[in-house]
PDB file of N, CA and C in Angstrom:
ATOM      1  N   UNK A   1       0.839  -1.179   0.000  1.00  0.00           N
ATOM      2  CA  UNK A   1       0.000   0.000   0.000  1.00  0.00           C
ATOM      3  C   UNK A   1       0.886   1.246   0.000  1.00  0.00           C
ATOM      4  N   UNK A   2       0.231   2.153  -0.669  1.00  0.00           N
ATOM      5  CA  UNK A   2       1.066   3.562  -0.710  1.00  0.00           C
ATOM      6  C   UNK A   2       1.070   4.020   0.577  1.00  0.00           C
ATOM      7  N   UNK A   3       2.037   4.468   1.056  1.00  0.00           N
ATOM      8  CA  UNK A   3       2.427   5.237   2.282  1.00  0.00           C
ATOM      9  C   UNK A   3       1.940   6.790   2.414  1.00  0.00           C
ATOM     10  N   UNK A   4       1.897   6.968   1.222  1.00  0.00           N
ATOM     11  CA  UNK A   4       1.443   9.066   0.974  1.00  0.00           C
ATOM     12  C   UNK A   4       0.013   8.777   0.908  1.00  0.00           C
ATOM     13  N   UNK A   5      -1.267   7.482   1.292  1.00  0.00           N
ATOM     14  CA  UNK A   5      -2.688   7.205   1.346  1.00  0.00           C
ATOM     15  C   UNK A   5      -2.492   6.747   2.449  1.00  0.00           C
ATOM     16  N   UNK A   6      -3.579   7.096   3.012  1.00  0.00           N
ATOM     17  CA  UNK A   6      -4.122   6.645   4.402  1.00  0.00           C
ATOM     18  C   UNK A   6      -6.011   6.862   4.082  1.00  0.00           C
ATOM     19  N   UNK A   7      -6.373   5.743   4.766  1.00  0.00           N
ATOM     20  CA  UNK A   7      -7.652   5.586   4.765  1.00  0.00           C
ATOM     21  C   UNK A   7      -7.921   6.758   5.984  1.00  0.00           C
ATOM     22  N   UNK A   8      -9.481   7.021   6.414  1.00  0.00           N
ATOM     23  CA  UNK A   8      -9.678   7.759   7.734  1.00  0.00           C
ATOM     24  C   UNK A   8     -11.090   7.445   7.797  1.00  0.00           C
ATOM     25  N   UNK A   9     -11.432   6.875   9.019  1.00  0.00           N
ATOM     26  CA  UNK A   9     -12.465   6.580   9.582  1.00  0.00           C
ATOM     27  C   UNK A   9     -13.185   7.542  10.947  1.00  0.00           C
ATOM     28  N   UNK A  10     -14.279   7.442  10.872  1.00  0.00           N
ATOM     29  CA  UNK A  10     -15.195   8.079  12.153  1.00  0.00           C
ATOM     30  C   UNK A  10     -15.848   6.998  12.760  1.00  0.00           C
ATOM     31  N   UNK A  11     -15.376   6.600  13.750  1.00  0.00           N
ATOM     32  CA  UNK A  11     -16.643   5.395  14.412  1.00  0.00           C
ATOM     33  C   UNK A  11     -17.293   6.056  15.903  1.00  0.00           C
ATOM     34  N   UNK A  12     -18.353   5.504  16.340  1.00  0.00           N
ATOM     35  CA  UNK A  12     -19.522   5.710  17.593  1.00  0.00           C
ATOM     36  C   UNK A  12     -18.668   5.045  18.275  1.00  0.00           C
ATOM     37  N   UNK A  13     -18.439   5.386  19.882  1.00  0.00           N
ATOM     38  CA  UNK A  13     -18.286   4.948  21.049  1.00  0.00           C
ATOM     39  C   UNK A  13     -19.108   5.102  21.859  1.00  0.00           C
ATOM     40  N   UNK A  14     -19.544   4.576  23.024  1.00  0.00           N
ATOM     41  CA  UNK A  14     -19.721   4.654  24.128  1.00  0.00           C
ATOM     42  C   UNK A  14     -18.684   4.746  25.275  1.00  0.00           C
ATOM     43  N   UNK A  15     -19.084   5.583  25.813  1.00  0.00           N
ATOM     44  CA  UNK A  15     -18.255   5.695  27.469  1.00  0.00           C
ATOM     45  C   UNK A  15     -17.336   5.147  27.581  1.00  0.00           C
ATOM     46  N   UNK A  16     -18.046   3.673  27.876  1.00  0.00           N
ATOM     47  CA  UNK A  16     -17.496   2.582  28.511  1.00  0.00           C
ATOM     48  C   UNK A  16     -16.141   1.964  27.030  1.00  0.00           C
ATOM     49  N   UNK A  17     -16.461   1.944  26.054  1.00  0.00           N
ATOM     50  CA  UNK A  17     -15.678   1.444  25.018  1.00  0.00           C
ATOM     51  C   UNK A  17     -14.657   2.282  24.814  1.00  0.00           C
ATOM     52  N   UNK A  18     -14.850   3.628  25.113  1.00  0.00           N
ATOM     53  CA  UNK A  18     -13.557   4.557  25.445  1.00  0.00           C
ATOM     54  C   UNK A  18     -12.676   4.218  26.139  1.00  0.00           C
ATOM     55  N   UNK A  19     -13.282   3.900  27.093  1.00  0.00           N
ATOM     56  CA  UNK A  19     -12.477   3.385  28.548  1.00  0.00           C
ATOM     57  C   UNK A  19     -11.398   1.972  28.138  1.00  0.00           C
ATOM     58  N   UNK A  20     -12.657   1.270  27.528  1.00  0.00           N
ATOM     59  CA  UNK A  20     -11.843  -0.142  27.402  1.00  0.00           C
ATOM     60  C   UNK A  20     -10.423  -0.342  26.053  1.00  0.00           C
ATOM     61  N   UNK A  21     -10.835   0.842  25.253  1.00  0.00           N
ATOM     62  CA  UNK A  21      -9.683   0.910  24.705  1.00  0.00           C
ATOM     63  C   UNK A  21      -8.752   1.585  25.059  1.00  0.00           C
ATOM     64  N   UNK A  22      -8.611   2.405  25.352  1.00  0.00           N
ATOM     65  CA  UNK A  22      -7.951   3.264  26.195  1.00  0.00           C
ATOM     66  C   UNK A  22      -6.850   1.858  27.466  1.00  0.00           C
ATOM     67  N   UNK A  23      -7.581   1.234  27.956  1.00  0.00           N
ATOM     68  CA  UNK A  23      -7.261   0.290  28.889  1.00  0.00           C
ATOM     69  C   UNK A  23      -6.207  -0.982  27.761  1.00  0.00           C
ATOM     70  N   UNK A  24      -6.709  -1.303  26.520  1.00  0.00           N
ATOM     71  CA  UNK A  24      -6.132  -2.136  25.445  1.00  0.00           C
ATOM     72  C   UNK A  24      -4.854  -1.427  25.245  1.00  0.00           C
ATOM     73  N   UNK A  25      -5.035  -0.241  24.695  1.00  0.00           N
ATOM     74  CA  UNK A  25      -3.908   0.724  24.438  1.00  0.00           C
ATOM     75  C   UNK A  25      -2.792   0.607  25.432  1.00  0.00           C
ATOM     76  N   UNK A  26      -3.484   1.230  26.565  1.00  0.00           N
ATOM     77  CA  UNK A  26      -2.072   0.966  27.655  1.00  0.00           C
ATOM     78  C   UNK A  26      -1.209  -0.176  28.079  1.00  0.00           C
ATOM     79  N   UNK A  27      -2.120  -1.160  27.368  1.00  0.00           N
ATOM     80  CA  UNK A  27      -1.656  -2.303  28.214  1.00  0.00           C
ATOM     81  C   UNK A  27      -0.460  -3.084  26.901  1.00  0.00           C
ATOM     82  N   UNK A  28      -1.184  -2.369  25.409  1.00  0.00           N
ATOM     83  CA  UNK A  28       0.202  -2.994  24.177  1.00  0.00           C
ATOM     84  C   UNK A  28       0.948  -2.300  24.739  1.00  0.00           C
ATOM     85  N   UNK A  29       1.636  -0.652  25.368  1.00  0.00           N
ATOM     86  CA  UNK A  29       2.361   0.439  25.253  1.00  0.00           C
ATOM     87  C   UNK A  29       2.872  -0.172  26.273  1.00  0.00           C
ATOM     88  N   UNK A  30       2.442  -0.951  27.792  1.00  0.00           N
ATOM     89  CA  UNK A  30       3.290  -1.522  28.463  1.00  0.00           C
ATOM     90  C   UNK A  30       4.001  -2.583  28.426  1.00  0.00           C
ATOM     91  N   UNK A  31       3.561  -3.616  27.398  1.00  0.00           N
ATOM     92  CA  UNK A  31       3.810  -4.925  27.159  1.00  0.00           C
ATOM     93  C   UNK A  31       4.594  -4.529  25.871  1.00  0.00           C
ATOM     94  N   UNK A  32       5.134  -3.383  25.060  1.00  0.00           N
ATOM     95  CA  UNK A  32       5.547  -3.582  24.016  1.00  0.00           C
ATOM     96  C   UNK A  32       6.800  -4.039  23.745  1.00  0.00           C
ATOM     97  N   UNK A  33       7.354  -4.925  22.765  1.00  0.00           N
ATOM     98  CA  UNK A  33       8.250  -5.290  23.234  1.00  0.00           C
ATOM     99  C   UNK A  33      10.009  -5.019  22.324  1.00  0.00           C
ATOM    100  N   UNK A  34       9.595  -3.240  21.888  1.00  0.00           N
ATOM    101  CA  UNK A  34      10.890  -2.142  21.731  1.00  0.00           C
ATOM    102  C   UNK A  34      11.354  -2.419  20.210  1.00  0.00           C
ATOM    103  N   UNK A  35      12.226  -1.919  20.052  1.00  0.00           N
ATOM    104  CA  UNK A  35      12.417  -2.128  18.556  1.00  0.00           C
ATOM    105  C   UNK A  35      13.687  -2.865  18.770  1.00  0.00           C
ATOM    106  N   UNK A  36      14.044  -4.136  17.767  1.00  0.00           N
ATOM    107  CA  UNK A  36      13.830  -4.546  16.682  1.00  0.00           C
ATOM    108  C   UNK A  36      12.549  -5.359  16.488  1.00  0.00           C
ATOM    109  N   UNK A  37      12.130  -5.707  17.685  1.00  0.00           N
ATOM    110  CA  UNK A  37      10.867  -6.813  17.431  1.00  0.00           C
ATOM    111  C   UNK A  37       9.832  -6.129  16.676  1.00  0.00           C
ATOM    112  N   UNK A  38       9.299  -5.055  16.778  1.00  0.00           N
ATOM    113  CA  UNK A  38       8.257  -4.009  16.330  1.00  0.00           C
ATOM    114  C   UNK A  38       8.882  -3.098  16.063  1.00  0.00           C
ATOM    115  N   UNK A  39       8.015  -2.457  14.815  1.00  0.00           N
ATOM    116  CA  UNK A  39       8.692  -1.242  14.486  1.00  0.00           C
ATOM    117  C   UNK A  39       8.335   0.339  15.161  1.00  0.00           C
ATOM    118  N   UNK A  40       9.268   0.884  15.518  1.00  0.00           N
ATOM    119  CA  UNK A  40       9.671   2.254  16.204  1.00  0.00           C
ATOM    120  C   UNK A  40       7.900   3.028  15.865  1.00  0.00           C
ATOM    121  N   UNK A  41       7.702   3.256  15.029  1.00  0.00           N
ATOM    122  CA  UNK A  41       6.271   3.735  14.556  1.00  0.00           C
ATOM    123  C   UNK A  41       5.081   3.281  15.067  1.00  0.00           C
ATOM    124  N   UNK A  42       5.200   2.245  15.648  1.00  0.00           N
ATOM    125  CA  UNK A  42       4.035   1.527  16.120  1.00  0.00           C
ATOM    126  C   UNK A  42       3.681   1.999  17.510  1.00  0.00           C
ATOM    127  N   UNK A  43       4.825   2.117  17.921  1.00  0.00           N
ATOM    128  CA  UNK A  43       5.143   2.948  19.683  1.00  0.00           C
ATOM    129  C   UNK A  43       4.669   4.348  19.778  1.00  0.00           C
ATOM    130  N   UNK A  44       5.063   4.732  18.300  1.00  0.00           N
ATOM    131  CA  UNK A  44       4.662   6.773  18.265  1.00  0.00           C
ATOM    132  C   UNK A  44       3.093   6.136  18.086  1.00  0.00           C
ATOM    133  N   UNK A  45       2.749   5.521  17.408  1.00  0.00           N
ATOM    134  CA  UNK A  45       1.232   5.141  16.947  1.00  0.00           C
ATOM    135  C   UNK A  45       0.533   5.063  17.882  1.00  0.00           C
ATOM    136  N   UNK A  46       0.789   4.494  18.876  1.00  0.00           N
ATOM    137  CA  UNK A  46       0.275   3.976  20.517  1.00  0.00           C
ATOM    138  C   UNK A  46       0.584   5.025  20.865  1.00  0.00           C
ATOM    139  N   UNK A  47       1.190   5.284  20.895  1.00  0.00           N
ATOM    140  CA  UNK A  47       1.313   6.545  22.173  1.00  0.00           C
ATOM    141  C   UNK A  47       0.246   7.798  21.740  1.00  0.00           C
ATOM    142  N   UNK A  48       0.628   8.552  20.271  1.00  0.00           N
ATOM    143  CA  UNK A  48      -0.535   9.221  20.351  1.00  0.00           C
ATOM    144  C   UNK A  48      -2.125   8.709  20.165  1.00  0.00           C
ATOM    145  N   UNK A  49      -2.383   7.242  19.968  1.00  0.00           N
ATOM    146  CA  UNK A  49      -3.879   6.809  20.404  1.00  0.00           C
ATOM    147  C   UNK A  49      -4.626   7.031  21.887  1.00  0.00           C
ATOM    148  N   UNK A  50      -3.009   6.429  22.609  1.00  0.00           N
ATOM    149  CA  UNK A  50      -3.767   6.915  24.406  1.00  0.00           C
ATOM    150  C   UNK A  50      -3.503   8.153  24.331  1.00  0.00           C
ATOM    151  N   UNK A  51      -2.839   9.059  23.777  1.00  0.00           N
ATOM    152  CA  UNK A  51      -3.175  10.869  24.253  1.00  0.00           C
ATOM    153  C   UNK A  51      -4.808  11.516  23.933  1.00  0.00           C
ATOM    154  N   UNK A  52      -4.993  10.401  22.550  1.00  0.00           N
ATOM    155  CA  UNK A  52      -6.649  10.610  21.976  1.00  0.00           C
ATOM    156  C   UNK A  52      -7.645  10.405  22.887  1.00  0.00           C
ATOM    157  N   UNK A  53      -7.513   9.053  23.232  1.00  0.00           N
ATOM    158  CA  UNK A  53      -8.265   8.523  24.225  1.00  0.00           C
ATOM    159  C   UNK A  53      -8.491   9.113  25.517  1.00  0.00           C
ATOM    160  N   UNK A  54      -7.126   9.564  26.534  1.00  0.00           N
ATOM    161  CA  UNK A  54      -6.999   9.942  27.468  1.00  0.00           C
ATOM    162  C   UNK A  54      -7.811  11.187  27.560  1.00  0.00           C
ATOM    163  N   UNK A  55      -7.830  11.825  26.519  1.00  0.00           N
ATOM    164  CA  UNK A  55      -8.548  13.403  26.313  1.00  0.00           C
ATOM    165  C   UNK A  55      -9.941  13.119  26.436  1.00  0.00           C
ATOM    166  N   UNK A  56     -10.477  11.956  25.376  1.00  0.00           N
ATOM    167  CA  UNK A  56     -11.465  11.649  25.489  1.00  0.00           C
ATOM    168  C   UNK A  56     -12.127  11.236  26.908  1.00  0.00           C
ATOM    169  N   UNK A  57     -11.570  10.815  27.739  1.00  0.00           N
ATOM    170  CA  UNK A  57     -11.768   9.995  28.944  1.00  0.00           C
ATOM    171  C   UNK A  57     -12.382  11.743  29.980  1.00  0.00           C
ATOM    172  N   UNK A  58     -11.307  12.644  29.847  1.00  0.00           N
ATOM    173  CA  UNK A  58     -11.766  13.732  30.387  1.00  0.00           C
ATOM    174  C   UNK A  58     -12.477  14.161  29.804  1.00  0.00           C
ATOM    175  N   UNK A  59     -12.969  14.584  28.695  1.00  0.00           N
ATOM    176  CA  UNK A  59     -14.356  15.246  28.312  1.00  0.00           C
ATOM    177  C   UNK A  59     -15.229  14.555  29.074  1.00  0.00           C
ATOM    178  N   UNK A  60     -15.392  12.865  28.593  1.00  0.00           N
ATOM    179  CA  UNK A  60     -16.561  11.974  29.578  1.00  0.00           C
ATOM    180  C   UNK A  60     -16.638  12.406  31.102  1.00  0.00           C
ATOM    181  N   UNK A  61     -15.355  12.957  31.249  1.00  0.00           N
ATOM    182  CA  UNK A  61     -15.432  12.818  32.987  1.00  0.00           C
ATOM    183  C   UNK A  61     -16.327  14.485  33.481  1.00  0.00           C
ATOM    184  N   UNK A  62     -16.104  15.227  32.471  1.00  0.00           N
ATOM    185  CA  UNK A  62     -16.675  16.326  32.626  1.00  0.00           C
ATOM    186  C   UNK A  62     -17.814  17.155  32.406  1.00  0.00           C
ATOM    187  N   UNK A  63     -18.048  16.379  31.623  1.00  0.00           N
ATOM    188  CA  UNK A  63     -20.269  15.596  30.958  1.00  0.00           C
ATOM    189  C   UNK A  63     -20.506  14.717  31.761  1.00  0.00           C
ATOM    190  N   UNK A  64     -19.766  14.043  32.279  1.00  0.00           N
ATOM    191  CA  UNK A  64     -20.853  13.315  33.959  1.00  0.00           C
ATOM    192  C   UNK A  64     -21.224  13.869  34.846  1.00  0.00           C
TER     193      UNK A  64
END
């Protein structure tokens, strides 16, 4: 696949599915296991998903 294309999606969450990915996320970013096994990109990838999430988690917390 071309690298200069990227698909982009919008999907529905709930609360709780925020949470639980958010919880998935942290738990590859702790278990990851560094580069050479995985590539270096995958770590920046994770990392800014839980900054997404994490944000998300405070909006929820602030609409409750």
């Amino acid at each position: 696949m071309n690298d200069e294309y990227q698909l982009g999606f919008q999907i529905d969450m709930t609360d709780e599915e925020v949470r639980t990915l958010l919880y998935a996320v942290q738990e590859a970013l702790r278990v990851w296991p560094g580069y050479p096994a995985r590539p270096v990109e995958e770590q920046e990838s994770l990392q800014g998903l839980r900054d997404t999430l994490f944000a998300m988690t405070l909006e929820i917390n602030l609409d409750l």
